[in-house]
N, C-alpha and C. Protein backbone atom coordinates (compact mmCIF):
# COMPACT_ATOMS: atom_id res chain seq x y z
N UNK A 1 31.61 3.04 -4.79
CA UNK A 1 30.45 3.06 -3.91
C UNK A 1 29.28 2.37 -4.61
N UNK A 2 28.72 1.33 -3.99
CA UNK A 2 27.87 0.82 -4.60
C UNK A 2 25.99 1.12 -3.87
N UNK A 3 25.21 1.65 -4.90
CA UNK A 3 24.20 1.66 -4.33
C UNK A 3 22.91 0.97 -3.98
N UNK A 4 21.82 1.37 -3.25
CA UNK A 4 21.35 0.41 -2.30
C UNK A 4 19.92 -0.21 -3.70
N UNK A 5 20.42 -1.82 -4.14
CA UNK A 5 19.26 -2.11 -5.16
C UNK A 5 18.50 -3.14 -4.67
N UNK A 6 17.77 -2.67 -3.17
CA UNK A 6 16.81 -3.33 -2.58
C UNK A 6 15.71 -2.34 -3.16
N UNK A 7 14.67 -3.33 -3.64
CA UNK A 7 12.93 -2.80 -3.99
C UNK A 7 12.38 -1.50 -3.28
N UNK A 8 11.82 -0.57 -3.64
CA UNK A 8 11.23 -0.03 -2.57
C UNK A 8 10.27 -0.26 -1.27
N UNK A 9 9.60 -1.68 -2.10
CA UNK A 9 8.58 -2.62 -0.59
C UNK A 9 9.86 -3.22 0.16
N UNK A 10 10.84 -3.72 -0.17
CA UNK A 10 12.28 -4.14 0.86
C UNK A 10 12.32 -3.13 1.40
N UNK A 11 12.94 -1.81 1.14
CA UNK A 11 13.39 -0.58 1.63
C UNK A 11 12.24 -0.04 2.51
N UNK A 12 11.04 -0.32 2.21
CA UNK A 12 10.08 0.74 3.21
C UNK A 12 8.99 0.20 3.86
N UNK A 13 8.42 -1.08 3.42
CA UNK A 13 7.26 -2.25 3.74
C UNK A 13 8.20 -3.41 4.71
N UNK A 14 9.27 -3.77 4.42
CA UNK A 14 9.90 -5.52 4.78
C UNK A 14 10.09 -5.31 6.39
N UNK A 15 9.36 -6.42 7.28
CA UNK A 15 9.68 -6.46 8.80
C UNK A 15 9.04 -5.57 9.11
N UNK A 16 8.36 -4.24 8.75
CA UNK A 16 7.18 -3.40 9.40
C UNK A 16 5.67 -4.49 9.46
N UNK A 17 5.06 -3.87 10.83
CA UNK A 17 3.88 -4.39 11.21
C UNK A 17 3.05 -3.66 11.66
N UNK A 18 3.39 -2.23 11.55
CA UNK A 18 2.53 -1.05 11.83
C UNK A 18 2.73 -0.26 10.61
N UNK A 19 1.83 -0.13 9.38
CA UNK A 19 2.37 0.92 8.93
C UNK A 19 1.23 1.81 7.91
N UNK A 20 1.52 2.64 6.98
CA UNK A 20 0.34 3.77 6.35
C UNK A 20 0.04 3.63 5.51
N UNK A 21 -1.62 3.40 5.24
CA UNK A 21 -2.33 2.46 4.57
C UNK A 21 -3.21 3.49 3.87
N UNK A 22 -3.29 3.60 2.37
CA UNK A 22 -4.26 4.62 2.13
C UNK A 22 -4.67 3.76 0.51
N UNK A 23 -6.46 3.82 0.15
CA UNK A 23 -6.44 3.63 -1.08
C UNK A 23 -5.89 4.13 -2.02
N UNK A 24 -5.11 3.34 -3.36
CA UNK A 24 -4.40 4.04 -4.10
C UNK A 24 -5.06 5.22 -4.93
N UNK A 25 -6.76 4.69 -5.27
CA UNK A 25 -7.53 6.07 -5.53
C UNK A 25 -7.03 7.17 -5.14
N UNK A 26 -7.04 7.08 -4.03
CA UNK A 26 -7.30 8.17 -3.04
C UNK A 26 -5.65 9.10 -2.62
N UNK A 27 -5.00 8.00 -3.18
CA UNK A 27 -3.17 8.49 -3.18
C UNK A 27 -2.91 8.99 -4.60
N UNK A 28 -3.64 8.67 -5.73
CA UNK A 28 -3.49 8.72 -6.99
C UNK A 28 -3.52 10.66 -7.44
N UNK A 29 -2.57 10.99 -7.47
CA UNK A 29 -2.49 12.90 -8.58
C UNK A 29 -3.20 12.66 -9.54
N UNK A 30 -3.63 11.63 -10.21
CA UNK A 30 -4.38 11.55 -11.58
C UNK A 30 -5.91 11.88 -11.54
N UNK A 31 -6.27 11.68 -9.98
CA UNK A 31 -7.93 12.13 -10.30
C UNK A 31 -8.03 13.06 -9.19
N UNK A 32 -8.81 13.86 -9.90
CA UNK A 32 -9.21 15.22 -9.26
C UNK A 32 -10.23 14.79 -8.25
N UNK A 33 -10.35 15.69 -7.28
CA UNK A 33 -10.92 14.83 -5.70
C UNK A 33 -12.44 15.23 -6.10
N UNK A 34 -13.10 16.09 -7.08
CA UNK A 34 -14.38 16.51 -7.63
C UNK A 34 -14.77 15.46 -8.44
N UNK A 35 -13.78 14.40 -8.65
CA UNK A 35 -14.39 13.54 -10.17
C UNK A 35 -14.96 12.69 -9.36
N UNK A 36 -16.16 12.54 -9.77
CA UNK A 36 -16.96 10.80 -9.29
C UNK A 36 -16.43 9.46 -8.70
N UNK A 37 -15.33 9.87 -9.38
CA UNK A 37 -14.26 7.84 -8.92
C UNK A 37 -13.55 8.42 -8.12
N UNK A 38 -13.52 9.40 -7.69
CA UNK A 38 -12.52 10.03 -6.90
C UNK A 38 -12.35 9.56 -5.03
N UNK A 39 -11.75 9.07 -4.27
CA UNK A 39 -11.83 8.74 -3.09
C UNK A 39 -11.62 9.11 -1.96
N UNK A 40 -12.44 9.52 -0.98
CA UNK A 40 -11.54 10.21 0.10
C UNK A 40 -10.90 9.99 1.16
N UNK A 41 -10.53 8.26 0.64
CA UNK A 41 -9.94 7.74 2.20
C UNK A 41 -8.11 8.10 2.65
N UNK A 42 -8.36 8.86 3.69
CA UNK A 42 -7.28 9.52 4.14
C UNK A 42 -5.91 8.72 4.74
N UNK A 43 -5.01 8.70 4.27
CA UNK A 43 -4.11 7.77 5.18
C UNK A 43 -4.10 7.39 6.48
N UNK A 44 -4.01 6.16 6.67
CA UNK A 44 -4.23 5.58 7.74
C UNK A 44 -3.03 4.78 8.64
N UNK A 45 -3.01 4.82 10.28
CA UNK A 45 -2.23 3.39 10.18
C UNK A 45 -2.68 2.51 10.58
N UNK A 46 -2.16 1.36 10.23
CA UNK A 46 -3.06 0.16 10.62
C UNK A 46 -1.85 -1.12 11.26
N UNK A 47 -2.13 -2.23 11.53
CA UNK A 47 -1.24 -3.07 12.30
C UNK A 47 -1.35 -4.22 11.38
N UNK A 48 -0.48 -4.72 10.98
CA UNK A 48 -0.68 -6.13 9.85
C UNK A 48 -0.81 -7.13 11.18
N UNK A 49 -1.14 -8.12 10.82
CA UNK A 49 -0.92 -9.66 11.82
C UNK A 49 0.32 -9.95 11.79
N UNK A 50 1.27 -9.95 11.01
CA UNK A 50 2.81 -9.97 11.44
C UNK A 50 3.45 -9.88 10.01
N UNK A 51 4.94 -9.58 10.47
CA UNK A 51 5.58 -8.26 9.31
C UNK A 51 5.45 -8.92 8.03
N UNK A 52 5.32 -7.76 7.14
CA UNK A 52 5.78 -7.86 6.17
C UNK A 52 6.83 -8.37 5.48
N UNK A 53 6.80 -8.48 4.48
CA UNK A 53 7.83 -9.51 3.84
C UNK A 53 7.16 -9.65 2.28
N UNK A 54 8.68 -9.68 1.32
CA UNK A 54 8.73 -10.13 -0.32
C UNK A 54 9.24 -11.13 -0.13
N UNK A 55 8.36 -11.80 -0.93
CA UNK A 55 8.93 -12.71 -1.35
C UNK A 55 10.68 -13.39 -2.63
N UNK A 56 10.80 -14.60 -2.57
CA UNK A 56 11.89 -14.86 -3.83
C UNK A 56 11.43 -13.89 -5.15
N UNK A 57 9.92 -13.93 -5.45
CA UNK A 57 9.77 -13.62 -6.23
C UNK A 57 8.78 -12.39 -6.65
N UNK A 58 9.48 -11.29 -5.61
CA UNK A 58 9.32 -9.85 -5.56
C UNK A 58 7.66 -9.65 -4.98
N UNK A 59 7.22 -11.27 -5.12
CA UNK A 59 5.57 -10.52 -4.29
C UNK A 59 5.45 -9.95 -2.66
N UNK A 60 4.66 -8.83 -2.22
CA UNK A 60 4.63 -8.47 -1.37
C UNK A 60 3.44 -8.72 -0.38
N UNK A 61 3.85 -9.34 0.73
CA UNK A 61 3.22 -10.39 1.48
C UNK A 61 2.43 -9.07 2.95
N UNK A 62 1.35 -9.21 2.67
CA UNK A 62 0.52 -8.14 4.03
C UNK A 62 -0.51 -8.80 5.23
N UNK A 63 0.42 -9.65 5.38
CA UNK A 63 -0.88 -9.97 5.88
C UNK A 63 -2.04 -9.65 7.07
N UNK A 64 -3.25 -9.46 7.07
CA UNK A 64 -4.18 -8.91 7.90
C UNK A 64 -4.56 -7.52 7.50
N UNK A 65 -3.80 -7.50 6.17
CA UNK A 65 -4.10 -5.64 5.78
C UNK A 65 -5.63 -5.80 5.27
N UNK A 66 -6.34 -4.80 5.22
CA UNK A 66 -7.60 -4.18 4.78
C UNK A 66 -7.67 -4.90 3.33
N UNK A 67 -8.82 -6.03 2.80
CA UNK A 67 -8.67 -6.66 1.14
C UNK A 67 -10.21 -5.58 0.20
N UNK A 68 -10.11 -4.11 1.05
CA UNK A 68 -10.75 -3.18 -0.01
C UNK A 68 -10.41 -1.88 0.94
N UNK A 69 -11.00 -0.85 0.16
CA UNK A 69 -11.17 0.52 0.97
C UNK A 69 -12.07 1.02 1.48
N UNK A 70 -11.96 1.44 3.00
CA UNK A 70 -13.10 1.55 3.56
C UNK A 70 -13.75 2.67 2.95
N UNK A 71 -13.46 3.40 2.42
CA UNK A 71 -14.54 4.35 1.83
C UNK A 71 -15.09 3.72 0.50
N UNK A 72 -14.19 3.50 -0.60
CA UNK A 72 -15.19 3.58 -1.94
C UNK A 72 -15.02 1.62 -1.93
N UNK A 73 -14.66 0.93 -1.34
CA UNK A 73 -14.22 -0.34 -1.50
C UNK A 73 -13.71 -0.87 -2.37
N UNK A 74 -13.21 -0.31 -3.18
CA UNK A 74 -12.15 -1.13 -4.34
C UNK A 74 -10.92 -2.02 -3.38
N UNK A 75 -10.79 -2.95 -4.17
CA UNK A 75 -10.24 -3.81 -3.41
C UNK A 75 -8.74 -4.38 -4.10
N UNK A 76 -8.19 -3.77 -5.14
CA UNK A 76 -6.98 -3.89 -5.96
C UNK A 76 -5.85 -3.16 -5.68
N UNK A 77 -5.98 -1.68 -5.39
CA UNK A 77 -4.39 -0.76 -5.45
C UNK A 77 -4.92 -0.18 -3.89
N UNK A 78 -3.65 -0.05 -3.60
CA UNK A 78 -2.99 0.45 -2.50
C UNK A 78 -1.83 1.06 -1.69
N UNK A 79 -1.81 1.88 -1.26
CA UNK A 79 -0.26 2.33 -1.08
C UNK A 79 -0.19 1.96 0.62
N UNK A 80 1.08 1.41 0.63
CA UNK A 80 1.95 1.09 2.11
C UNK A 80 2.77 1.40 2.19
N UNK A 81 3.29 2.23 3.16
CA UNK A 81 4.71 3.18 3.74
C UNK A 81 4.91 4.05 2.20
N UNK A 82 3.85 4.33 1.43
CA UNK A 82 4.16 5.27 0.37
C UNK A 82 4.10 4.30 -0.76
N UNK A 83 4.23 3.18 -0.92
CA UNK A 83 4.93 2.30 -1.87
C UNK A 83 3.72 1.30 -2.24
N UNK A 84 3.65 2.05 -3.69
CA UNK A 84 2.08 1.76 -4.51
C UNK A 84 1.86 0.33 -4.57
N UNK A 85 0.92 -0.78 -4.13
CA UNK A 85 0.55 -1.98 -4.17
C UNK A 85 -0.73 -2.52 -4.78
N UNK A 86 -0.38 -3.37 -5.97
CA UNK A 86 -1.29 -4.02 -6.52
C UNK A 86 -1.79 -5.21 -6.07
N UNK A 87 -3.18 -5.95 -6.06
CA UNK A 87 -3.47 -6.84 -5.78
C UNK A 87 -4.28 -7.32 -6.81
N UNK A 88 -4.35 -8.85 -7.38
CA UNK A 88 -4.91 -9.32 -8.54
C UNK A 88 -6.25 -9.74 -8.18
């Protein structure tokens, strides 16, 4: 039996165009919701402009998604369908 070694953005982001969008702050167990950097933007869903998709080379393609958070606006980490996303 061989098991399934598609990415987790393949497995849970790829061909979705509706899906749950939350700052990674704000998804993050590491900061306590009292600490200052702390964020309270609540998961969301939102509609990309059309699906998702990785690339050859594992980058993960969003396009029309949110490029910060509407609450604290950081504009780098993010989680989609659960599945933590960095942006440079």
């Amino acid at each position: 039996m061989t098991g399934d070694l598609r990415s987790p953005a393949e497995k849970h982001l790829a061909g979705e165009t509706e899906v749950e969008f939350q700052c990674g702050i704000a998804a993050s167990d590491h900061i306590d919701p009292s600490e200052p950097e702390a964020c309270p933007h609540e998961p969301e869903t939102i509609e990309l402009d059309e699906p998702a998709y990785v690339d050859e080379n594992g980058r993960i393609h969003l396009s029309g998604r949110p490029v910060e958070c509407p609450e604290c606006g950081q504009p780098f980490e993010f989680e989609f369908n659960g599945v933590r996303v960095m942006f440079p």
